[in-house]
Each structure stands twice: as C-alpha cells, then as structure tokens.
N, C-alpha and C. Protein backbone atom coordinates (compact mmCIF):
# COMPACT_ATOMS: atom_id res chain seq x y z
N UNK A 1 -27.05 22.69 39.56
CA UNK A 1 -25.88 22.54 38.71
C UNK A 1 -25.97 21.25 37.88
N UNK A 2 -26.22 20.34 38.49
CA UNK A 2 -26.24 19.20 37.71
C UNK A 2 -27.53 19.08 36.97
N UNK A 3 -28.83 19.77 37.40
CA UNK A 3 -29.82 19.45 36.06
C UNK A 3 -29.80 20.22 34.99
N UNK A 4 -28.46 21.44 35.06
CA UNK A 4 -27.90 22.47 33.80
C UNK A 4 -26.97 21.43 33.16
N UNK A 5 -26.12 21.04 33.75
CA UNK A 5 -25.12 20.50 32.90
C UNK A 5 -25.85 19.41 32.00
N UNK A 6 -26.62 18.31 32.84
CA UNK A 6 -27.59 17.47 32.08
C UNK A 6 -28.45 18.08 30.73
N UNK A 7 -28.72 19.60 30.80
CA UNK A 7 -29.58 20.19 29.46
C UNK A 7 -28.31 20.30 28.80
N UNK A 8 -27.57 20.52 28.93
CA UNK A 8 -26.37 21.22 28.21
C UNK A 8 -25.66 19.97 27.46
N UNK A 9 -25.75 18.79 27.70
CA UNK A 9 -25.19 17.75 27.40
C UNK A 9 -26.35 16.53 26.33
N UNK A 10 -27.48 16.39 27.07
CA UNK A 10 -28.18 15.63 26.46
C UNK A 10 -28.46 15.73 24.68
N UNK A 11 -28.41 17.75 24.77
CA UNK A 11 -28.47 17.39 23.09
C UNK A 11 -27.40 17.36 22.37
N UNK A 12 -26.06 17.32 22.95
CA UNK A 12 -25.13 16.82 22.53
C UNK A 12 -25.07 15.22 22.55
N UNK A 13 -25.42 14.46 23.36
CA UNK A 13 -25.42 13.20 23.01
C UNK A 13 -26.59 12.74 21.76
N UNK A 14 -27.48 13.39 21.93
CA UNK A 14 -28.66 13.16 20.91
C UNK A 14 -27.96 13.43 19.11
N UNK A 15 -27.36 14.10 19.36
CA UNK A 15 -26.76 15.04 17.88
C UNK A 15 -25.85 13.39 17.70
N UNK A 16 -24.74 12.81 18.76
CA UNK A 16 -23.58 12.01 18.10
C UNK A 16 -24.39 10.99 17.97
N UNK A 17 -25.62 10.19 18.53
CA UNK A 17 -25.75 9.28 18.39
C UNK A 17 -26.81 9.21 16.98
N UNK A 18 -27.47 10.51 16.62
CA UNK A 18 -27.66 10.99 15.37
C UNK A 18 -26.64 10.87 13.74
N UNK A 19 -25.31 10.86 14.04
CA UNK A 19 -24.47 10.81 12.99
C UNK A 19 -23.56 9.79 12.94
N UNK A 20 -23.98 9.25 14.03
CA UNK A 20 -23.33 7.76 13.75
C UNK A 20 -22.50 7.37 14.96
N UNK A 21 -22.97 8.12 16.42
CA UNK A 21 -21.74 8.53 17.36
C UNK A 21 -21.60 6.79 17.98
N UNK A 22 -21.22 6.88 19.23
CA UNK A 22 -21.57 5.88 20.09
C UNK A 22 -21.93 5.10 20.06
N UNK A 23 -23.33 5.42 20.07
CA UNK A 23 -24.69 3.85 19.74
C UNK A 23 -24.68 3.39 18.09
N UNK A 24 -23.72 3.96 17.60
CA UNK A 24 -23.39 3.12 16.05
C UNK A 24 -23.24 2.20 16.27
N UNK A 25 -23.88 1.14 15.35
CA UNK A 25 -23.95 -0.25 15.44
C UNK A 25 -23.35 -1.13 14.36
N UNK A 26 -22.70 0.09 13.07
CA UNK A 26 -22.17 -0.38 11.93
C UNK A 26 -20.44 -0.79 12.37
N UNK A 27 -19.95 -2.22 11.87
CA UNK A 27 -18.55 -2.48 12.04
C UNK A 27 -17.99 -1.40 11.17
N UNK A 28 -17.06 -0.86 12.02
CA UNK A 28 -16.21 -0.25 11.05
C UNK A 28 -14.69 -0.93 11.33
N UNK A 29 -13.76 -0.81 10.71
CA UNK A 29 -12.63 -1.56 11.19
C UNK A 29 -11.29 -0.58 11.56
N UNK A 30 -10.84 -1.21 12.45
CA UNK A 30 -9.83 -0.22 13.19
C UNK A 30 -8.65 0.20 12.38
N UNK A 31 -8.20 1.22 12.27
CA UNK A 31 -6.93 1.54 11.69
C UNK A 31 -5.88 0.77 12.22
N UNK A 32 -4.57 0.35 11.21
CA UNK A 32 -3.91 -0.57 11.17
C UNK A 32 -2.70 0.07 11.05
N UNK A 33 -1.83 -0.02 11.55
CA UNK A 33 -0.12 0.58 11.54
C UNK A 33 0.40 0.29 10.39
N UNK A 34 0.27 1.19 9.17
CA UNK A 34 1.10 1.53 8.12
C UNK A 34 2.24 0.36 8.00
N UNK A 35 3.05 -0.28 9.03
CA UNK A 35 4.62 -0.91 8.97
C UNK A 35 5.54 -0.08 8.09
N UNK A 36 6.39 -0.95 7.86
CA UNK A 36 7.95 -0.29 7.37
C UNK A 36 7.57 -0.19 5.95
N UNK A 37 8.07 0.46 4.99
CA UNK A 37 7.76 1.07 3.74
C UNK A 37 9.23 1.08 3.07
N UNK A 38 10.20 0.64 3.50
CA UNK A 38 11.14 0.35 3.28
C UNK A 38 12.52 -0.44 3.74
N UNK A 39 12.90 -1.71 3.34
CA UNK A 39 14.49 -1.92 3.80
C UNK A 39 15.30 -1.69 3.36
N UNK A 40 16.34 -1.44 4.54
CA UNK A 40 18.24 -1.34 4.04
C UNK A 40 18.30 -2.90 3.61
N UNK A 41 19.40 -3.30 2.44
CA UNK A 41 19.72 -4.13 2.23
C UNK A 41 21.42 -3.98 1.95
N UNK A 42 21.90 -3.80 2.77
CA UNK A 42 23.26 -3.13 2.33
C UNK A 42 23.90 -2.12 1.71
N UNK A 43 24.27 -1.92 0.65
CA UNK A 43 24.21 -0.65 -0.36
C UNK A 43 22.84 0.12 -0.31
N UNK A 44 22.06 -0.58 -0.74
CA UNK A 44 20.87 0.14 -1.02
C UNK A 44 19.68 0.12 -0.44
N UNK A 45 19.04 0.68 -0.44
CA UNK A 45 17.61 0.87 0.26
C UNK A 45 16.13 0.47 -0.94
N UNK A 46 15.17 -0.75 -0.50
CA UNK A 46 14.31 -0.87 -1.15
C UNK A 46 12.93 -0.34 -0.63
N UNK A 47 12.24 0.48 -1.38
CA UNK A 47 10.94 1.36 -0.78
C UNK A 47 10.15 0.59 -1.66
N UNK A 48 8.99 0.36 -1.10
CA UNK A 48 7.85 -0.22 -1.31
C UNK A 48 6.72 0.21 -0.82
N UNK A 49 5.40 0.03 -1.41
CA UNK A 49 4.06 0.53 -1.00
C UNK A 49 2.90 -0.42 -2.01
N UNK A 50 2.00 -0.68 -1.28
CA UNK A 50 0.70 -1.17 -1.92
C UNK A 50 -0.50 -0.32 -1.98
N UNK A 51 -1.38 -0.37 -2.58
CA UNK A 51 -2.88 0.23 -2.82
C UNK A 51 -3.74 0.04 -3.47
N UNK A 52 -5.10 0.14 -3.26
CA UNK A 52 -6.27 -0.09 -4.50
C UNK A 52 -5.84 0.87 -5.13
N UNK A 53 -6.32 0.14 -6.48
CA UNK A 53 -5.66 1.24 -7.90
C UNK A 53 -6.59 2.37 -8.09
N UNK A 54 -8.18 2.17 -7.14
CA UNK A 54 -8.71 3.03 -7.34
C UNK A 54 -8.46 4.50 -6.96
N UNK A 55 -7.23 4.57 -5.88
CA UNK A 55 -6.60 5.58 -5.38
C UNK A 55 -5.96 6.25 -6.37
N UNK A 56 -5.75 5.62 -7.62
CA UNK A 56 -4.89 6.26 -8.93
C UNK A 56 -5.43 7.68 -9.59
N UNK A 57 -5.19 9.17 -10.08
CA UNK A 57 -5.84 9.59 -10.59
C UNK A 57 -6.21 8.80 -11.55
N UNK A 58 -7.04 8.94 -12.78
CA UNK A 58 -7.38 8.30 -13.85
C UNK A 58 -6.55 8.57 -14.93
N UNK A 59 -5.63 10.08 -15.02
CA UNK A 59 -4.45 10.32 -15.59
C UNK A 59 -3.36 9.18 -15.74
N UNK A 60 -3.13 8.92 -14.53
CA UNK A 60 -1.97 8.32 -13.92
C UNK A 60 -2.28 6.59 -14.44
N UNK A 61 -3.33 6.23 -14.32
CA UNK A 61 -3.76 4.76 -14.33
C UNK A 61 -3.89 4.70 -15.58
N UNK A 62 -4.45 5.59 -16.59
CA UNK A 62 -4.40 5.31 -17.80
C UNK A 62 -2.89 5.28 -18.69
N UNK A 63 -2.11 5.99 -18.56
CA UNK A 63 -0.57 6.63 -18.83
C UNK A 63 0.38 5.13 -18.40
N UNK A 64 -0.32 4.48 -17.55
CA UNK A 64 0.71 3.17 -17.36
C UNK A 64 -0.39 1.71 -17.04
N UNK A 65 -1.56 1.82 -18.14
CA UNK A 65 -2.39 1.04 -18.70
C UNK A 65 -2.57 0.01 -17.33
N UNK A 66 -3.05 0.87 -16.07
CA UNK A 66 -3.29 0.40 -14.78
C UNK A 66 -5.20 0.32 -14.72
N UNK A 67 -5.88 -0.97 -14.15
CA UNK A 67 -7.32 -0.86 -14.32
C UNK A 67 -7.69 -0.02 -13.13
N UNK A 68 -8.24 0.91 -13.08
CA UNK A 68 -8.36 1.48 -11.48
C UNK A 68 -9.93 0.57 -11.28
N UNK A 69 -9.59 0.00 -9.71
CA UNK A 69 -11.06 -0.82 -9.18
C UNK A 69 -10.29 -0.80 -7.78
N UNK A 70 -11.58 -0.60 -7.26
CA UNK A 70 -11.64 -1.29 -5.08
C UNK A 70 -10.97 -2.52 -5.06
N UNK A 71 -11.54 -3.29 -6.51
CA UNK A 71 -10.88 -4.68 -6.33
C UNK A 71 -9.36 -5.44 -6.53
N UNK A 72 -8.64 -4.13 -7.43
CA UNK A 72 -7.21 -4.41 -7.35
C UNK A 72 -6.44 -3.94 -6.97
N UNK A 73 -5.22 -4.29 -6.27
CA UNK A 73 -4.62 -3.36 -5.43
C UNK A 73 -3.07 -3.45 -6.72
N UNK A 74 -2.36 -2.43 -6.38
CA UNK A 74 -0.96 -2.39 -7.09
C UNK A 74 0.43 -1.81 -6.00
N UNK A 75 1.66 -2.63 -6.76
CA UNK A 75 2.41 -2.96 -6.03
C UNK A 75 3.77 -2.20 -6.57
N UNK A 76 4.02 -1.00 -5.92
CA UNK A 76 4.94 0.05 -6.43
C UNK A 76 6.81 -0.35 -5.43
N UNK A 77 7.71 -0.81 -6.36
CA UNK A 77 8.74 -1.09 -5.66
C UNK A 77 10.30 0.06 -6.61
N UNK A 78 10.84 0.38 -5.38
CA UNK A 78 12.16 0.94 -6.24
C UNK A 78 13.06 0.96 -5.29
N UNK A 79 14.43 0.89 -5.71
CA UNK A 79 15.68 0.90 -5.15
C UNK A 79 16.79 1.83 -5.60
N UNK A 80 16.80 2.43 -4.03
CA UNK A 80 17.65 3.55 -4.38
C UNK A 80 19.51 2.77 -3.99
N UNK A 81 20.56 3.73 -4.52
CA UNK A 81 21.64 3.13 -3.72
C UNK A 81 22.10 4.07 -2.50
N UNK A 82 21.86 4.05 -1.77
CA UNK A 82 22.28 4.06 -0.05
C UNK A 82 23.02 5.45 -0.11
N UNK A 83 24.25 5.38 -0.71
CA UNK A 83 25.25 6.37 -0.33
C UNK A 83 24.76 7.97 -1.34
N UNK A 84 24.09 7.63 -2.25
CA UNK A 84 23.70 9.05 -2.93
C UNK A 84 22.27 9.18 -3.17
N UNK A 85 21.04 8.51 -3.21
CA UNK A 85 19.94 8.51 -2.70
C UNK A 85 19.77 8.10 -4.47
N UNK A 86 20.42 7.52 -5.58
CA UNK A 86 20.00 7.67 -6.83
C UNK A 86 19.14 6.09 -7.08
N UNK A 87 18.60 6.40 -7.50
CA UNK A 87 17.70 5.06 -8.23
C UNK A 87 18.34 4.25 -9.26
N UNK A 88 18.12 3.12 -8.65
CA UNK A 88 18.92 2.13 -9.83
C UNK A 88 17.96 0.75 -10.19
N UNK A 89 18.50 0.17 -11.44
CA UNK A 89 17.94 -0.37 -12.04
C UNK A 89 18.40 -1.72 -11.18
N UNK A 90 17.22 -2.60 -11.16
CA UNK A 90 17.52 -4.07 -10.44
C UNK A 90 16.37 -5.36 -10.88
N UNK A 91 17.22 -6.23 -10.46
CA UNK A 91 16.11 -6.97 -11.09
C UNK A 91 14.87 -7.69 -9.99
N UNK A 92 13.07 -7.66 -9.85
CA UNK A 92 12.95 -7.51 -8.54
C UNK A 92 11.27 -8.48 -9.27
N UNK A 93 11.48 -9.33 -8.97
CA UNK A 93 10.31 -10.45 -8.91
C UNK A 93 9.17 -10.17 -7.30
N UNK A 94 8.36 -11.22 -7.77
CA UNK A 94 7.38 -10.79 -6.36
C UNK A 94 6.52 -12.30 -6.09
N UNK A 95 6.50 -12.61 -5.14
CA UNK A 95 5.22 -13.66 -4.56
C UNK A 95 4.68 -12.94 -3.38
N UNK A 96 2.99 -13.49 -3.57
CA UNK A 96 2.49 -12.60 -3.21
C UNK A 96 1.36 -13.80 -2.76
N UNK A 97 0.57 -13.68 -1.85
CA UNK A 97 -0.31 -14.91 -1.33
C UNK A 97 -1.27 -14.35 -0.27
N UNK A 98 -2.76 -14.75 -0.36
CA UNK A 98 -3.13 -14.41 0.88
C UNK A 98 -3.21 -15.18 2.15
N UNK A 99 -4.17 -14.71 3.27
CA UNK A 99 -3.53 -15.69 4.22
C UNK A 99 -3.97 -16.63 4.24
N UNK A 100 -5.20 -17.43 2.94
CA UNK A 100 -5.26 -18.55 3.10
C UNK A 100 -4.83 -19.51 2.11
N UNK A 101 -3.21 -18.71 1.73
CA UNK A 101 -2.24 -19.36 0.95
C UNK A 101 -2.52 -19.37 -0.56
N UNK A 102 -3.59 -18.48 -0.94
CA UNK A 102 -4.01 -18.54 -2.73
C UNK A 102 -2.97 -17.73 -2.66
N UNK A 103 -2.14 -18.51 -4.04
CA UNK A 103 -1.27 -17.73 -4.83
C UNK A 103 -1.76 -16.32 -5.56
N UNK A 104 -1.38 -15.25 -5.42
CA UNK A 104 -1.96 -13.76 -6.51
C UNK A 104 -0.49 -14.01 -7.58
N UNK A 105 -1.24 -13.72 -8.53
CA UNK A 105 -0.29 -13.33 -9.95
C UNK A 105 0.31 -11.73 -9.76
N UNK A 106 1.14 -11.32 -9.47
CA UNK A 106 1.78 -9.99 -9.82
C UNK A 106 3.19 -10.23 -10.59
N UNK A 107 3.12 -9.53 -11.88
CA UNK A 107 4.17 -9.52 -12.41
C UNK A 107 4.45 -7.90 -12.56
N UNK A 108 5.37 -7.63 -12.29
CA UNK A 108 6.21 -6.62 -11.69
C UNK A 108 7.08 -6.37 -13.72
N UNK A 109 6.18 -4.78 -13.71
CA UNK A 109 7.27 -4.21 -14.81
C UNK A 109 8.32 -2.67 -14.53
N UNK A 110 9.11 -2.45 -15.28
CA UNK A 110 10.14 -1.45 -15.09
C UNK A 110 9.73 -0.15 -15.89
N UNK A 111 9.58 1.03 -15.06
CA UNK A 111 9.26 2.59 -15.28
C UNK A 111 10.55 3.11 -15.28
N UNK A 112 11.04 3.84 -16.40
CA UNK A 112 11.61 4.85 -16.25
C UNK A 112 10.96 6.08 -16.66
N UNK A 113 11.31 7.31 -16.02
CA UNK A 113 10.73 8.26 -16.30
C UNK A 113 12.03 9.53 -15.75
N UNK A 114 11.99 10.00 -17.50
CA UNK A 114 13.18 10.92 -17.27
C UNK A 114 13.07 12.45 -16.60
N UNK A 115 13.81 12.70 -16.34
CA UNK A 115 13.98 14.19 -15.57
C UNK A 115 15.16 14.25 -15.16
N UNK A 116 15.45 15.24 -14.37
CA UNK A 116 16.48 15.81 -13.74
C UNK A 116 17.40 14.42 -13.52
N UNK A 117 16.86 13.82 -12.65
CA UNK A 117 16.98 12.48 -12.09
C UNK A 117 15.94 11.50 -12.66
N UNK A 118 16.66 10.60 -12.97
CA UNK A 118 16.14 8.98 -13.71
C UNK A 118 15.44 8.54 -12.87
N UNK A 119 14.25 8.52 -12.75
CA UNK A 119 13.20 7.79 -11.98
C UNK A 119 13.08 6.46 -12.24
N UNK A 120 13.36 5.04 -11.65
CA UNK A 120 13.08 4.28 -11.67
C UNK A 120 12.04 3.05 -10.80
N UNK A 121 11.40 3.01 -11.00
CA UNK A 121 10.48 1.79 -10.32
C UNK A 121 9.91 0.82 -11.04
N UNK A 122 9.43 -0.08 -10.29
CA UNK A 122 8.17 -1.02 -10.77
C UNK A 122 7.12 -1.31 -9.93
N UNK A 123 6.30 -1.93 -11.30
CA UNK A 123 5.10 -1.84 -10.48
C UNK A 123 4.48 -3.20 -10.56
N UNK A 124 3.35 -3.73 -10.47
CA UNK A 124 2.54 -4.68 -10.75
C UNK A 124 1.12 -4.91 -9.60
N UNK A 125 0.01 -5.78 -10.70
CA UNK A 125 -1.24 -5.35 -10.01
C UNK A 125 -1.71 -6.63 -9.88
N UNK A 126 -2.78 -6.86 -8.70
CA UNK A 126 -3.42 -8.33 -8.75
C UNK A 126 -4.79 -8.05 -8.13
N UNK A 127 -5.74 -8.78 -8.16
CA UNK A 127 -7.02 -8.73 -7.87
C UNK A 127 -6.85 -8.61 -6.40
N UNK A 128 -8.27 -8.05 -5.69
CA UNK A 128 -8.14 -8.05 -3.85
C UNK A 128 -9.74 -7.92 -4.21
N UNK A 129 -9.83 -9.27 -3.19
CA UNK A 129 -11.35 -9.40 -2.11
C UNK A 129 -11.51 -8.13 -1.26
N UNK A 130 -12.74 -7.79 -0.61
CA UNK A 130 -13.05 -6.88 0.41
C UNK A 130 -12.03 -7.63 1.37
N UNK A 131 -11.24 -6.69 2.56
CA UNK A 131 -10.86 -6.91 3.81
C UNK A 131 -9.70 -8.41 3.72
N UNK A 132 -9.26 -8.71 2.13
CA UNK A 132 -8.51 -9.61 1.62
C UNK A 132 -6.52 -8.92 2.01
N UNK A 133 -6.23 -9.89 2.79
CA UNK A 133 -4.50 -9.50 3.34
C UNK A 133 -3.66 -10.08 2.17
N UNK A 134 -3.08 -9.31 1.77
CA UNK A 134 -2.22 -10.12 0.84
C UNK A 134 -0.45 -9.70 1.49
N UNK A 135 0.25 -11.23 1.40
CA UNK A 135 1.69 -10.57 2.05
C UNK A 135 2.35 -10.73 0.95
N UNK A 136 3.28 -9.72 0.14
CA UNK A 136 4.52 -9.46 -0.45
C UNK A 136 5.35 -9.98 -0.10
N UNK A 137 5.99 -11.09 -0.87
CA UNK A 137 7.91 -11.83 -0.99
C UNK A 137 8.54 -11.19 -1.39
N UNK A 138 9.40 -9.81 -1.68
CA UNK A 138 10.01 -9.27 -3.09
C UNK A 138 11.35 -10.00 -2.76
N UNK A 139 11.77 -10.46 -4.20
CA UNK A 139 13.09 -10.72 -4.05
C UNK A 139 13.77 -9.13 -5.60
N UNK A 140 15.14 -9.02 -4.58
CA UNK A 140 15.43 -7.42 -5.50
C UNK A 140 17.20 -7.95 -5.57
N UNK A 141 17.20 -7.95 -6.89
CA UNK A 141 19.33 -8.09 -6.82
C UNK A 141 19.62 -6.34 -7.62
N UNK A 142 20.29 -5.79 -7.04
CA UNK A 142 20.40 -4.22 -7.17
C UNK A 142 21.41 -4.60 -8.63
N UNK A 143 21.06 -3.54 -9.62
CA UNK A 143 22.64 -3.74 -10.62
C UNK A 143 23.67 -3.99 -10.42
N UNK A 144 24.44 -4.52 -10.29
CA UNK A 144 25.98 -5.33 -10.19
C UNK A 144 26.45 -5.63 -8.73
N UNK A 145 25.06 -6.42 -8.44
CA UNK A 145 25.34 -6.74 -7.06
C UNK A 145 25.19 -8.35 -7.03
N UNK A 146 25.36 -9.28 -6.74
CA UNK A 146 25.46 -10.61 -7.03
C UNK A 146 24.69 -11.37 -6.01
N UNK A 147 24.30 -10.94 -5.03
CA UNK A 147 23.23 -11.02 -3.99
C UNK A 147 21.83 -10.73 -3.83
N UNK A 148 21.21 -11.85 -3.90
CA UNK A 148 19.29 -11.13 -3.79
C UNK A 148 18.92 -11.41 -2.55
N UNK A 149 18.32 -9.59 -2.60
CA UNK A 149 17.67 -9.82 -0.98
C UNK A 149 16.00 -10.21 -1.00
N UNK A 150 15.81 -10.02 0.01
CA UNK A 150 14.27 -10.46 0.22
C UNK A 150 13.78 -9.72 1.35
N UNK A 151 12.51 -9.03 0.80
CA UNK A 151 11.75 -8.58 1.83
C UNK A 151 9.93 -8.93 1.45
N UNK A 152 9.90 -9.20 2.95
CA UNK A 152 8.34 -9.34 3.32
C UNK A 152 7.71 -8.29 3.97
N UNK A 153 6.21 -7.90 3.63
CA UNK A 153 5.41 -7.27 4.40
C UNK A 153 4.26 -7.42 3.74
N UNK A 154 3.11 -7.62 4.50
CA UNK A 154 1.48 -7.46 4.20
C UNK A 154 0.90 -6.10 4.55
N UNK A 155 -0.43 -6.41 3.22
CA UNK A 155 -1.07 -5.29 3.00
C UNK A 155 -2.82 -5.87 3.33
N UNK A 156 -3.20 -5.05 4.12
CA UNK A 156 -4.98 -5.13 3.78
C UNK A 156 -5.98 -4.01 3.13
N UNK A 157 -6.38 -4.73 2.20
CA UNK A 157 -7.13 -3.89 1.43
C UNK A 157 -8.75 -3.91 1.78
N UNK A 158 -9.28 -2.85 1.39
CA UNK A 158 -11.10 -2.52 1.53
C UNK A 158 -11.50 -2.09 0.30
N UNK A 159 -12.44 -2.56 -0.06
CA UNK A 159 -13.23 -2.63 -1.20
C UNK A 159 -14.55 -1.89 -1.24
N UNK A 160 -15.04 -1.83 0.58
CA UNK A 160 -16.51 -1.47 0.63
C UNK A 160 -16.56 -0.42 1.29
C-alpha cells in the first residue's frame, strides 16, 4: 500500500515543483487585506479606492487624459449623502506620503458624468515605486456642510 500510494504521488510532486510549486524559490508577496473602502462621516458616506493606472482600459485612461503605467497609481474619491445614496458635489483635497515621509503630489479633479443619476467623483494620480506604500489624508467638506472630515488609509502598489 504504501509503495502504491508513493507511485501515485511522486509524480504529482514532480509536476508542482515543475510549475513553480513548493520548492519555488521566487519571493512572491502575500496578499494583503483590501481595508475599508469607505467612511460614514455623518450625513454622508465617502468611498474611496486606489490603483495602478495600468489597470485602466486604455478607453477609459485616455477619455480622462489618465497616463496608464505600473508606475502610477490613481486615486478615485466620491461622496454620496447617507439618507438617499445620491452623489454630491464636495470639496476634497488629498496628502498623500510614503512611509518614508516623501511627499506625492496628487491633485484631485471633479467628474461629472451625466445619466439617469449625476455621477460625481474625483480623481487624481501620482508616481509609485515597485512595492512603494503610499497612505492617503483626504480631507472632504460635503456641499453645505461646514465641517471637514478626514480620512486615512494606505495603499501598496506592484510594478513588477
């Protein structure tokens, strides 16, 4: 029994360590927990997301004069108001730094895009190193709200 199971197995280990199984010796890096993608800030709710722009179709990146590269990531923010899920216009700056405190330039512009419902967001883009963390400050004051909130969260990007 056991010198069957041993045939039955060996060229299965031979095959994974063939495609990269086990005895892979290349770093690969571990998947990382997504985090929160959005806060309540009272009235309203701010959703946020980062990405290399290379994830952009080329449609999409060209249509809102975005560079698609591994090397830049972009920074998609919008605010809905709470009680009817509608998008509203706000005013929403960004600092943005990695962790060894270099300032990134993102300046954050305003999309509307009409339909049924008024789509509103912004966006803005900044350069990213391979395996480079960059953490997001947004500060967001919702239309006729007299209060700016602030939310933080980091992003790591891959290039290679």
């Amino acid at each position: 029994m056991r010198r069957s199971a041993l045939l039955i197995f060996l060229p299965l280990l031979v095959l994974l360590s063939a495609c990269g199984g086990p005895t892979d010796s290349r770093q690969i890096p571990e998947a990382q927990a997504a985090g929160d993608t959005f806060a309540d800030i009272g009235d309203h709710v701010v959703h946020f997301s980062a990405q290399s722009t290379d994830q952009l179709p080329p449609a999409v990146a060209k249509q809102y004069n975005i560079v698609r590269s591994k090397n830049r990531a972009m920074l998609n923010v919008s605010v809905l108001r709470e009680s009817d899920n509608t998008p509203v216009s706000a005013t929403v700056t960004v600092n943005t730094v990695n962790l060894t405190g270099q300032l990134k330039n993102v300046t954050m512009r305003k999309i509307e895009e009409p339909g049924d419902i008024l789509a509103i967001y912004y966006i803005g883009d900044t350069t990213v190193a391979n395996r480079e963390v960059l953490v997001f400050d947004i500060s967001v004051t919702p239309e006729g709200v007299d209060q700016v909130s602030r939310v933080r969260f980091k992003r790591q990007f891959y290039s290679d």
